[in-house]
C-alpha atoms as a PDB file:
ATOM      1  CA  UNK A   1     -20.078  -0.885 -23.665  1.00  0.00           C
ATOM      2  CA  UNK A   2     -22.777   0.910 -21.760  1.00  0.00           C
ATOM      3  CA  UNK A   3     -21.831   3.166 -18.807  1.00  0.00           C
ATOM      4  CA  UNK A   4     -22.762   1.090 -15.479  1.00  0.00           C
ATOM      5  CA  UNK A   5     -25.859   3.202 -14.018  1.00  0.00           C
ATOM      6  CA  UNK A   6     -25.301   5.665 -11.215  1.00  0.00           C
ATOM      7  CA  UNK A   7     -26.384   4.929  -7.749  1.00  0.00           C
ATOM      8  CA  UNK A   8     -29.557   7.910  -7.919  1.00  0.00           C
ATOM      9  CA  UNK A   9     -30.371   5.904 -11.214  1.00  0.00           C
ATOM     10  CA  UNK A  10     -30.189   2.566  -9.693  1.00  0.00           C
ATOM     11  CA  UNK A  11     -32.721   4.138  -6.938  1.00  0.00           C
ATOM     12  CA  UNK A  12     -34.678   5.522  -9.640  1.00  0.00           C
ATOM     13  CA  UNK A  13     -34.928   2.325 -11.087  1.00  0.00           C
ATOM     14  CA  UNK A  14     -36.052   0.613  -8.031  1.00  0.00           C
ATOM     15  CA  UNK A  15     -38.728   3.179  -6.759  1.00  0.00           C
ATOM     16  CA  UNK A  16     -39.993   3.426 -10.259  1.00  0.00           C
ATOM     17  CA  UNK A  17     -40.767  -0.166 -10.086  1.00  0.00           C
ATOM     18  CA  UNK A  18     -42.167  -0.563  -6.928  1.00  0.00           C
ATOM     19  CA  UNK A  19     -44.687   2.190  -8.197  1.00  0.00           C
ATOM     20  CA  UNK A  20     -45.741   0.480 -11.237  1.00  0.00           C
ATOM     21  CA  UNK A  21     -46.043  -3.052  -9.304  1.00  0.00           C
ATOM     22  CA  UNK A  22     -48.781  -1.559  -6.818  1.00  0.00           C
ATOM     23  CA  UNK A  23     -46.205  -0.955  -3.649  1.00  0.00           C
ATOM     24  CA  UNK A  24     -47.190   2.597  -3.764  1.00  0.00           C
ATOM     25  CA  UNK A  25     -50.174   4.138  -5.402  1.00  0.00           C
ATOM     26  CA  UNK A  26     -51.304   7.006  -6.930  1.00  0.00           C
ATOM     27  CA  UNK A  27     -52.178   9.268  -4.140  1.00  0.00           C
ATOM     28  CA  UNK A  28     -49.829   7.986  -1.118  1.00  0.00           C
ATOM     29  CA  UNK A  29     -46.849   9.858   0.247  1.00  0.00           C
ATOM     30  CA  UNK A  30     -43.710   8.231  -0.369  1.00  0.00           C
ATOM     31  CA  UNK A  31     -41.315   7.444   3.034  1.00  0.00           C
ATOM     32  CA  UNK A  32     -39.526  10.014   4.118  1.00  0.00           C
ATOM     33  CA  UNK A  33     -35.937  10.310   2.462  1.00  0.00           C
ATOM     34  CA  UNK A  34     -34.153   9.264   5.223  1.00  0.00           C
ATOM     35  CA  UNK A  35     -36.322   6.219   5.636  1.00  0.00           C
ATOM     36  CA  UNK A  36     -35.621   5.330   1.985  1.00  0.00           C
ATOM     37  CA  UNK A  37     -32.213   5.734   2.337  1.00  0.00           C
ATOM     38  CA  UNK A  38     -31.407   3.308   4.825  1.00  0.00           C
ATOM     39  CA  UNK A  39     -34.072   0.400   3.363  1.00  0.00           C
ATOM     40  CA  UNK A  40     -31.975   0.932   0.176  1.00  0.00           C
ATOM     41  CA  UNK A  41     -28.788   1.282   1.510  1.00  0.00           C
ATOM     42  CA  UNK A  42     -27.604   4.789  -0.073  1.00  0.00           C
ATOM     43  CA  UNK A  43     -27.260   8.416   1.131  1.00  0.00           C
ATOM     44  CA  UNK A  44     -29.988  10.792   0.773  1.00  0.00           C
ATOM     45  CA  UNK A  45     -28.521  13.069  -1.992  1.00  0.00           C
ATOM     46  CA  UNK A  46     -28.786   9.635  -3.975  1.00  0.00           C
ATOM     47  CA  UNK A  47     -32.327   9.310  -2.858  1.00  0.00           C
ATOM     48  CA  UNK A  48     -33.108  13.108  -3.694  1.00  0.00           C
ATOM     49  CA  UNK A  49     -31.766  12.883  -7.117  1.00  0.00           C
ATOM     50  CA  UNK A  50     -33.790   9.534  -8.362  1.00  0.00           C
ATOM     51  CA  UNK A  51     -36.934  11.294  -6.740  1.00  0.00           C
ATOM     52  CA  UNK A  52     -36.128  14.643  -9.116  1.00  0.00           C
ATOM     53  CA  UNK A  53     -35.575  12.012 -12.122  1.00  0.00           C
ATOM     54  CA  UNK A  54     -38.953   9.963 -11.327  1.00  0.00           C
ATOM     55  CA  UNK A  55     -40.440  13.376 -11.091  1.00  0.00           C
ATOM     56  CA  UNK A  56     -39.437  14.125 -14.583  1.00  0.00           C
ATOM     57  CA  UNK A  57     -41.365  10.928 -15.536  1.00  0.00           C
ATOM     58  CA  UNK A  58     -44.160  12.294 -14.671  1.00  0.00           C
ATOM     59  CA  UNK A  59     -44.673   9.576 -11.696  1.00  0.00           C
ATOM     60  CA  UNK A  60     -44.350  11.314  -8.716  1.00  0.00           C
ATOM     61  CA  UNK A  61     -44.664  15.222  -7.425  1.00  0.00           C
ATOM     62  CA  UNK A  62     -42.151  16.899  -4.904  1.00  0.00           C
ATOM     63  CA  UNK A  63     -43.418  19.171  -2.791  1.00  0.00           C
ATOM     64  CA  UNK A  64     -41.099  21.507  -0.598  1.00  0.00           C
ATOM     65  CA  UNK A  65     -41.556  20.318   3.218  1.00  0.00           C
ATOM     66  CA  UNK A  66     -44.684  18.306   2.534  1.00  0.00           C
ATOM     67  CA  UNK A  67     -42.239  15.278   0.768  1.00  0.00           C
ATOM     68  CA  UNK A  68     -43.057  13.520  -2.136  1.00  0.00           C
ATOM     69  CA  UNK A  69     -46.178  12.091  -3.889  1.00  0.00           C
ATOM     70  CA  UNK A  70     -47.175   9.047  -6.355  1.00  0.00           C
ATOM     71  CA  UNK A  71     -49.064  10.892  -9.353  1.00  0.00           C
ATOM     72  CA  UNK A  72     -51.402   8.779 -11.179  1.00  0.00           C
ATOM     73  CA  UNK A  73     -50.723   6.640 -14.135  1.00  0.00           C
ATOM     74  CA  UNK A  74     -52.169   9.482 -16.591  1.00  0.00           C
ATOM     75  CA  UNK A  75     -49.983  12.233 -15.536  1.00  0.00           C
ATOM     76  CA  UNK A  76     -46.905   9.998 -16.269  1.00  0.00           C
ATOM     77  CA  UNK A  77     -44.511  10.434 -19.566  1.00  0.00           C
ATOM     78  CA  UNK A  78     -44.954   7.936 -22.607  1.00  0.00           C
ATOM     79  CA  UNK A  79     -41.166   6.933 -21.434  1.00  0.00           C
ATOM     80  CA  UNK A  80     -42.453   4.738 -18.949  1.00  0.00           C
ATOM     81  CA  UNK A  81     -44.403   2.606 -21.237  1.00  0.00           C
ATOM     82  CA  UNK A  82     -41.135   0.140 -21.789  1.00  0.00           C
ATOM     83  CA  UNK A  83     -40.856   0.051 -18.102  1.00  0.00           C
ATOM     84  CA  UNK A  84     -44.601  -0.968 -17.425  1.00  0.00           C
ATOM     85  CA  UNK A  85     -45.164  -3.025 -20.064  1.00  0.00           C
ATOM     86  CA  UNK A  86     -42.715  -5.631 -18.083  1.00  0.00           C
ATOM     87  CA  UNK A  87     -43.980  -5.271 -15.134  1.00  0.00           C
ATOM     88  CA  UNK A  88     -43.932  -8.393 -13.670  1.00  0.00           C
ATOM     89  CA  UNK A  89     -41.559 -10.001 -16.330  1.00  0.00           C
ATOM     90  CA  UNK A  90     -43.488 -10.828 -19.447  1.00  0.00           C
ATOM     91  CA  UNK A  91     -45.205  -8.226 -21.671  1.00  0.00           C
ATOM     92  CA  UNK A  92     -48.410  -6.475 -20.306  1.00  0.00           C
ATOM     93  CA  UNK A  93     -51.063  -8.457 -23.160  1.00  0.00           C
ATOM     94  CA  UNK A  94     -53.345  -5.325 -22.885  1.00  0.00           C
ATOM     95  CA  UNK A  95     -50.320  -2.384 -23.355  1.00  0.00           C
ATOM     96  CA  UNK A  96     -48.943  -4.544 -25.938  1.00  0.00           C
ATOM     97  CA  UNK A  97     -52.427  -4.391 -27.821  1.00  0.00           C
ATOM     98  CA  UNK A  98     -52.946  -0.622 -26.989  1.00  0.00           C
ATOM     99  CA  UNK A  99     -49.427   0.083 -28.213  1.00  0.00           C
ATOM    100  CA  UNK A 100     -50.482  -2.122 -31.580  1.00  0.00           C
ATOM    101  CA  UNK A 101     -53.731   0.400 -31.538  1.00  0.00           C
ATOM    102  CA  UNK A 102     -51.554   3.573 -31.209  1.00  0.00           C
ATOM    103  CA  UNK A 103     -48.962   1.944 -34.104  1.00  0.00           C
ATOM    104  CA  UNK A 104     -51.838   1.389 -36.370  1.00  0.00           C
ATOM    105  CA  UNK A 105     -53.171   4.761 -36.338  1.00  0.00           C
ATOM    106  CA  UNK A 106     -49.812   6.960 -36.190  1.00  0.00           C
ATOM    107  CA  UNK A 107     -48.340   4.670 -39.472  1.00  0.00           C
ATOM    108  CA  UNK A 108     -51.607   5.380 -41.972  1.00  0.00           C
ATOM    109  CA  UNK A 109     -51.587   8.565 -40.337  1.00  0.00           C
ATOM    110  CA  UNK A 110     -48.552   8.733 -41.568  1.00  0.00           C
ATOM    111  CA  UNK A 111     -49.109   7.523 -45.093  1.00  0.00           C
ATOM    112  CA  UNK A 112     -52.272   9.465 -45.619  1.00  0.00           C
ATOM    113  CA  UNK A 113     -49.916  12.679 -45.073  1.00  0.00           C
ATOM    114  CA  UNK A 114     -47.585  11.327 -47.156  1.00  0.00           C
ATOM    115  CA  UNK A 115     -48.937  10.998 -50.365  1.00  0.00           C
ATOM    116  CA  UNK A 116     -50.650  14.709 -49.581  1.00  0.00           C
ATOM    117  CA  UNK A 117     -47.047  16.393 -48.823  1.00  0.00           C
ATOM    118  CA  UNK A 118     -44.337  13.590 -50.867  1.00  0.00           C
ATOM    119  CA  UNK A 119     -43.069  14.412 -53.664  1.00  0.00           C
ATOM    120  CA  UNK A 120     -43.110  12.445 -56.923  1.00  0.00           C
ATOM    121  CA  UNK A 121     -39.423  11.371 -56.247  1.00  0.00           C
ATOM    122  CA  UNK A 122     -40.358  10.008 -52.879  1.00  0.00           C
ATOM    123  CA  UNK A 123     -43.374   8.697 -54.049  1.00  0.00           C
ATOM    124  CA  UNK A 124     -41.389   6.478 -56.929  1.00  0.00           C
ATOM    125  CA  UNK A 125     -39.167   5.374 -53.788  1.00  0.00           C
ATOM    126  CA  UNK A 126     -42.194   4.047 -51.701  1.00  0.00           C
ATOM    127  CA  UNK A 127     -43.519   2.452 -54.584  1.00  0.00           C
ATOM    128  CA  UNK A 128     -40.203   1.059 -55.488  1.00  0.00           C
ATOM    129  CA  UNK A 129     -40.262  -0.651 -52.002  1.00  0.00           C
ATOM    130  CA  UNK A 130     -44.228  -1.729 -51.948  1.00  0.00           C
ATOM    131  CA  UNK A 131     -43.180  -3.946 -55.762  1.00  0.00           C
ATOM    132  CA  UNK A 132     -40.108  -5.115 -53.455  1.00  0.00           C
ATOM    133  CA  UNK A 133     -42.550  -6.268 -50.393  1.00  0.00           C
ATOM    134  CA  UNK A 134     -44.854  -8.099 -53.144  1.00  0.00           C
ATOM    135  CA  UNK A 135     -41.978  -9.490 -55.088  1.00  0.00           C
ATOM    136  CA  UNK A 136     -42.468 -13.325 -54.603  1.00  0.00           C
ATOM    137  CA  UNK A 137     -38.537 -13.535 -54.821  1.00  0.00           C
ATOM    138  CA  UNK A 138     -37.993 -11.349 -51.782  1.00  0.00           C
ATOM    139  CA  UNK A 139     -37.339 -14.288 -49.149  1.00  0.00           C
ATOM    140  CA  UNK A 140     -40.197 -14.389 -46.219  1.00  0.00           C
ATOM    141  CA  UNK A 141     -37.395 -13.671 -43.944  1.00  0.00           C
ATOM    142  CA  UNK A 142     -36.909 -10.222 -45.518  1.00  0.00           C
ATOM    143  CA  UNK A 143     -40.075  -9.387 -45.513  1.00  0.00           C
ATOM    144  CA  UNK A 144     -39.993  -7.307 -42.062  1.00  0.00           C
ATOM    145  CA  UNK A 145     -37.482  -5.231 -43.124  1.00  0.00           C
ATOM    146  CA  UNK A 146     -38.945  -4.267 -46.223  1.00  0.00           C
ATOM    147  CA  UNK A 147     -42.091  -3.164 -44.389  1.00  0.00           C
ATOM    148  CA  UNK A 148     -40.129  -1.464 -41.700  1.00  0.00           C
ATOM    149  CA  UNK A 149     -38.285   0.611 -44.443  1.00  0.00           C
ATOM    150  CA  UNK A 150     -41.612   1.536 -46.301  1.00  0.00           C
ATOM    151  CA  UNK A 151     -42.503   2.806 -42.674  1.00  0.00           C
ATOM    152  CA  UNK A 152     -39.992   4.769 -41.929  1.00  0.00           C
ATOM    153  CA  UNK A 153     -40.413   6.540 -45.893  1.00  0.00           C
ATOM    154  CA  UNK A 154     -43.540   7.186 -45.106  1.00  0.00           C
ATOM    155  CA  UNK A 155     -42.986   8.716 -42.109  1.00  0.00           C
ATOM    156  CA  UNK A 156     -40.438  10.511 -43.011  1.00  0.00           C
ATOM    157  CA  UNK A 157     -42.599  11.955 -46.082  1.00  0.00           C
ATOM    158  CA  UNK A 158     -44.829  12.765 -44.117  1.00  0.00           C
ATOM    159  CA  UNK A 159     -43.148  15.602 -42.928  1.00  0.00           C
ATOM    160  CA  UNK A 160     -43.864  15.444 -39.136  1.00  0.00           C
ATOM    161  CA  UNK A 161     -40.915  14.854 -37.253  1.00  0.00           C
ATOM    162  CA  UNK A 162     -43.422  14.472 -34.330  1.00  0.00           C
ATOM    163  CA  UNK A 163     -44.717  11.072 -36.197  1.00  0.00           C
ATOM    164  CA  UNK A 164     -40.689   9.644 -36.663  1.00  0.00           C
ATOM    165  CA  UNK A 165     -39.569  10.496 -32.907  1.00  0.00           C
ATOM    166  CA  UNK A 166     -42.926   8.175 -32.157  1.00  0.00           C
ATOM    167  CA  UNK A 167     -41.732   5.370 -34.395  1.00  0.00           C
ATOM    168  CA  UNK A 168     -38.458   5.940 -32.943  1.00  0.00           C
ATOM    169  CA  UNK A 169     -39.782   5.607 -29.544  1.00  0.00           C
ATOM    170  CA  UNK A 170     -42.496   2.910 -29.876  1.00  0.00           C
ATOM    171  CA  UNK A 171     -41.229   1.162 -32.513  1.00  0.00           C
ATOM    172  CA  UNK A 172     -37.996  -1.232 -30.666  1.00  0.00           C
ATOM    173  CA  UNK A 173     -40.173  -1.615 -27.816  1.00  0.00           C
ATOM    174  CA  UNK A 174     -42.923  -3.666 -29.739  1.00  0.00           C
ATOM    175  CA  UNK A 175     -40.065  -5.432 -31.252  1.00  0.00           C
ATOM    176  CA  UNK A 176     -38.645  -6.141 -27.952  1.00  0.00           C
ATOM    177  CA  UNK A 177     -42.572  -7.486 -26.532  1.00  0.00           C
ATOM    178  CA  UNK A 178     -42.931  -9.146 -29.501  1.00  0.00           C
ATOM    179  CA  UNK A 179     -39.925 -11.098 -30.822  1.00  0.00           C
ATOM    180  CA  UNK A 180     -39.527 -13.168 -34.202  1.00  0.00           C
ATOM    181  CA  UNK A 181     -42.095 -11.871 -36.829  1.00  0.00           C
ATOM    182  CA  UNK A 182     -44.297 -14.840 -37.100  1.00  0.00           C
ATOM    183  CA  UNK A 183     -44.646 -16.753 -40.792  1.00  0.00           C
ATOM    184  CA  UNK A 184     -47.385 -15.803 -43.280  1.00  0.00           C
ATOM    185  CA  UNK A 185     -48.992 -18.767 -43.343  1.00  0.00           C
ATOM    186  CA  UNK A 186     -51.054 -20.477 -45.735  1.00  0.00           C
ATOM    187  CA  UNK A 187     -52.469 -18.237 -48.169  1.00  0.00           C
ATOM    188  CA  UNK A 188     -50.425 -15.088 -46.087  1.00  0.00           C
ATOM    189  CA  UNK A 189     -48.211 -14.359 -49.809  1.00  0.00           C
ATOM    190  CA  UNK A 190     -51.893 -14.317 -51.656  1.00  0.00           C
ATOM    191  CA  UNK A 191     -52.982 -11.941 -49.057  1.00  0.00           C
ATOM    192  CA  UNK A 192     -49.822  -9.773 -48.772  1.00  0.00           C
ATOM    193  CA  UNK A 193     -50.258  -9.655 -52.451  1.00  0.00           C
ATOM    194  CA  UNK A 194     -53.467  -8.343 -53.036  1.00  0.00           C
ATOM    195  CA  UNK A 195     -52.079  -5.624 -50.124  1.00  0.00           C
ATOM    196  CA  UNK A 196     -49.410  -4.809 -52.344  1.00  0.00           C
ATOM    197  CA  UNK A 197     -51.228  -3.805 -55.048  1.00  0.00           C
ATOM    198  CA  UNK A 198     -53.861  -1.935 -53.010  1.00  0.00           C
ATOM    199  CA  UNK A 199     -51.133   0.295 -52.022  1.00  0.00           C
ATOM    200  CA  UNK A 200     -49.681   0.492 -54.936  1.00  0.00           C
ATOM    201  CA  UNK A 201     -52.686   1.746 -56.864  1.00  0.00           C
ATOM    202  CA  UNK A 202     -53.703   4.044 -54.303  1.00  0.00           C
ATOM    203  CA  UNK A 203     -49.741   5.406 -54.211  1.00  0.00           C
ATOM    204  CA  UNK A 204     -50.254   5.810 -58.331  1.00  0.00           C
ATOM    205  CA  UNK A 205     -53.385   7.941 -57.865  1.00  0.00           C
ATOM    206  CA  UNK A 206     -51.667   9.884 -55.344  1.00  0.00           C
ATOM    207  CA  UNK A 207     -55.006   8.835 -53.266  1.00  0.00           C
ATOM    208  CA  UNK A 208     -54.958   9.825 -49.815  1.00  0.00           C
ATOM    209  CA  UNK A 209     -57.577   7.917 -47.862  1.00  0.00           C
ATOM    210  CA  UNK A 210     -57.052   4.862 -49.923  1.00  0.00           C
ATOM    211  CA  UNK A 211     -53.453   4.704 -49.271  1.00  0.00           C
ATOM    212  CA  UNK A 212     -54.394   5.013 -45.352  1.00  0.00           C
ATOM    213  CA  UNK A 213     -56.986   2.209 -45.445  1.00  0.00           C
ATOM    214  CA  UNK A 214     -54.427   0.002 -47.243  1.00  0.00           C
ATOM    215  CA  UNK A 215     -51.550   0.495 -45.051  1.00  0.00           C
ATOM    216  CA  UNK A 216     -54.233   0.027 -41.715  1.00  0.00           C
ATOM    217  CA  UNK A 217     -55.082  -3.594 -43.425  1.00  0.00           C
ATOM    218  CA  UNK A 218     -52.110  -4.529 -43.983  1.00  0.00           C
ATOM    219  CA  UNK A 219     -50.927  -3.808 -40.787  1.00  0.00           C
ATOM    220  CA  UNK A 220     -53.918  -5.533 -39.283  1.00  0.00           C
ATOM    221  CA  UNK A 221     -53.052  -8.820 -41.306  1.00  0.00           C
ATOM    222  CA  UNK A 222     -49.671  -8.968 -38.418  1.00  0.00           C
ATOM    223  CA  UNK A 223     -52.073  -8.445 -36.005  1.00  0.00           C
ATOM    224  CA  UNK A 224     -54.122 -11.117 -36.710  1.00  0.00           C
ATOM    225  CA  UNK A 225     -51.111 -13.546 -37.092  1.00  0.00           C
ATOM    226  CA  UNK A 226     -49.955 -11.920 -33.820  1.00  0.00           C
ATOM    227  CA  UNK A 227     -52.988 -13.597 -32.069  1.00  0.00           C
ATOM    228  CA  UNK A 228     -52.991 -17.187 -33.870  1.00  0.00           C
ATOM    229  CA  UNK A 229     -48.852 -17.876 -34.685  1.00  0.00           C
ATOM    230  CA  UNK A 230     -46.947 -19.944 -32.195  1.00  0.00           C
ATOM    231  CA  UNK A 231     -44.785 -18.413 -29.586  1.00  0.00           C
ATOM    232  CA  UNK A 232     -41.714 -20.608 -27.927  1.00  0.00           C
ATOM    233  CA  UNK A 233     -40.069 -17.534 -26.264  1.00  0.00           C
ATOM    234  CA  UNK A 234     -39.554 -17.426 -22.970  1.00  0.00           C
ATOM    235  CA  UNK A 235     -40.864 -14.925 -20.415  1.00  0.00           C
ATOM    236  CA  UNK A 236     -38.923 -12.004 -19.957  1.00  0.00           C
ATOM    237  CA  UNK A 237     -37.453 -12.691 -16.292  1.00  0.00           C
ATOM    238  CA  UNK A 238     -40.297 -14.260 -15.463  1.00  0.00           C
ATOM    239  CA  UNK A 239     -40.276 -15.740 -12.175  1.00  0.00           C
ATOM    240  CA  UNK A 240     -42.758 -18.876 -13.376  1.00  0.00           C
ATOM    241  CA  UNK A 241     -43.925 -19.770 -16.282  1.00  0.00           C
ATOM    242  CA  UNK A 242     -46.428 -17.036 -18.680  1.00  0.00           C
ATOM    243  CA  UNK A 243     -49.041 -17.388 -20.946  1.00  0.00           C
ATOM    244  CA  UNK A 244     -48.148 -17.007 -24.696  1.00  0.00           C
ATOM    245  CA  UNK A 245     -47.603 -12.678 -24.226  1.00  0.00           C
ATOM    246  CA  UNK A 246     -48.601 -12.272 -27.825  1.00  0.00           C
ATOM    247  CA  UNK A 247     -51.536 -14.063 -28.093  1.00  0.00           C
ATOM    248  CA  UNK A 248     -53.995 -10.417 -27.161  1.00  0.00           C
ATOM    249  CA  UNK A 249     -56.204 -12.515 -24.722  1.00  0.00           C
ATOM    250  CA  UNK A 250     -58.861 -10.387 -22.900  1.00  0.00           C
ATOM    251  CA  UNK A 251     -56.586 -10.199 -19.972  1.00  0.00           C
ATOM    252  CA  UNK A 252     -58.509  -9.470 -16.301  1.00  0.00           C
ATOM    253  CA  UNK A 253     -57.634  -6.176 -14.634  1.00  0.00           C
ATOM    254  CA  UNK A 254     -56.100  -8.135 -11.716  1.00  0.00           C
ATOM    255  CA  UNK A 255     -53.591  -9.197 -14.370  1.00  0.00           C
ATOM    256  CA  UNK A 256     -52.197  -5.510 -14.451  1.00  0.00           C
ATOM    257  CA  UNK A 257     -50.479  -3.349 -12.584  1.00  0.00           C
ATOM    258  CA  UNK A 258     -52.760  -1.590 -10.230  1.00  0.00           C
ATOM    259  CA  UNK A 259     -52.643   1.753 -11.354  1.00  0.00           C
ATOM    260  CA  UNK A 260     -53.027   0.464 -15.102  1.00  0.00           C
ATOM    261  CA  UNK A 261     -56.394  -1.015 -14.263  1.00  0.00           C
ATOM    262  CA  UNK A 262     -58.103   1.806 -15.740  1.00  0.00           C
ATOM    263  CA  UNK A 263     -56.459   2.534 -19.151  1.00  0.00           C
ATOM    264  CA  UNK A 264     -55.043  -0.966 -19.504  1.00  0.00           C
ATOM    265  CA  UNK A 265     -58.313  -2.469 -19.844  1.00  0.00           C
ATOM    266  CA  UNK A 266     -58.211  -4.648 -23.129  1.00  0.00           C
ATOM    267  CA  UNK A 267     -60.367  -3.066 -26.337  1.00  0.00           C
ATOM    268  CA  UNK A 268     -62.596  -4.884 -28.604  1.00  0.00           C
ATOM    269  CA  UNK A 269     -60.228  -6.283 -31.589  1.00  0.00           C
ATOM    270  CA  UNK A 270     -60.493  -3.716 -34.438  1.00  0.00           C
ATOM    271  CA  UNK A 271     -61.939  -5.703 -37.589  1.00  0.00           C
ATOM    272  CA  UNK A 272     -59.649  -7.273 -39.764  1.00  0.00           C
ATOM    273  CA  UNK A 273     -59.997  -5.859 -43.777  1.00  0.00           C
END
């Protein structure tokens, strides 16, 4: 059982949001401690010590007699991305599709360094897995986790530990946005197939690029099932009903957060291989 939060984190928690939902933006000078202190109903050691913690964020600056500051979005730390891609109660469509973006890139990144730095043991694993993923015995509903553990080989053969505490990061927070994997589909096990053996070639010729083009289209063929499969989950303590959060709609900026407006703004869908 988790620890119940302290009262500075509770206060963290609460300024934090009121940040990312637009109450104060980048720019404006936070109330005075006192003044926060009795509109939240704690002292103002526990209102010093969640301003020190959102400063460590990245999301506001303290400044010695001149009080504290909202910093801009940019300046913040990539641990706030769980926080603001619920703002509001369902997941942010346009983070969700930026965090996709940054996924996509980091895992062939990944593989591409891979097969340049595995060795042949590690390389027999991965491929070991990739036959596993294009088995048509391994059950649809296993599928996920065979791709997740090819993933996290690759990453870890990759030999950046900078790559794995990414994953590690980014990685349950897309689960969390986007729920059930959806099914293939018709024609999805002819497709995954022809994947499979892309890979698998490319792994056997110890081909670099190749291997990071496969592993990009193959993680673009979720993507695309991302935007068309059905979605019966309900929104994350949403106060009304949501749109479908995983269906990567060009969403308006006034559907963000204010200060997201800017770097939130929905990308062109990358081709699908």
């Amino acid at each position: 059982m988790s620890a119940a939060p302290s009262r500075s984190e509770s206060v963290a928690d609460r300024i934090r949001d009121e940040i990312l939902n637009g109450t104060y933006k980048p720019g404006e000078r936070l109330p005075a401690e006192r003044n926060m202190a009795g509109r939240l109903g704690v002292n103002r050691g526990s209102v010093r010590e969640a301003l020190v913690k959102l400063e460590q964020l990245g999301l506001v600056e303290i400044r010695r007699g001149g009080g504290s500051t909202v910093r801009h979005l940019h300046d913040a730390s990539v641990e706030i991305i769980r926080h603001l891609l619920f703002v509001g109660g369902a997941p942010n469509h346009a983070l969700v599709a930026q965090l996709l973006d940054a996924e996509e890139m980091v895992t062939a990144g990944a593989a591409r360094l891979a097969v340049e730095r595995a060795s042949d043991p590690e390389l027999a694993s991965a491929r070991g897995l990739v036959s596993r993923l294009g088995d048509p015995r391994t059950r649809e509903a296993d599928l996920p986790r065979v791709i997740s553990e090819i993933v996290d080989l690759i990453t870890d053969a990759s030999g950046n530990l900078v790559l794995r505490l990414f994953r590690n990061t980014v990685r349950p927070v897309l689960d969390e946005a986007l729920g059930p994997p959806r099914p293939l589909g018709r024609g999805g096990r002819r497709v995954l197939a022809q994947r499979v053996r892309a890979i698998d070639a490319a792994l056997a010729r110890r081909d670099a690029g190749a291997t990071e083009e496969a592993v990009r289209s193959l993680l673009r063929d979720r993507r695309a099932r991302l935007k068309t499969g059905p979605d019966s989950r309900p929104a994350r303590s949403a106060p009304r009903k949501n749109p479908d959060p995983r269906r990567m709609r060009r969403a308006s900026p006034k559907e963000l957060p204010w200060p997201a407006t800017r770097f939130l703004r929905p990308s062109r869908p990358a081709p699908t291989a």
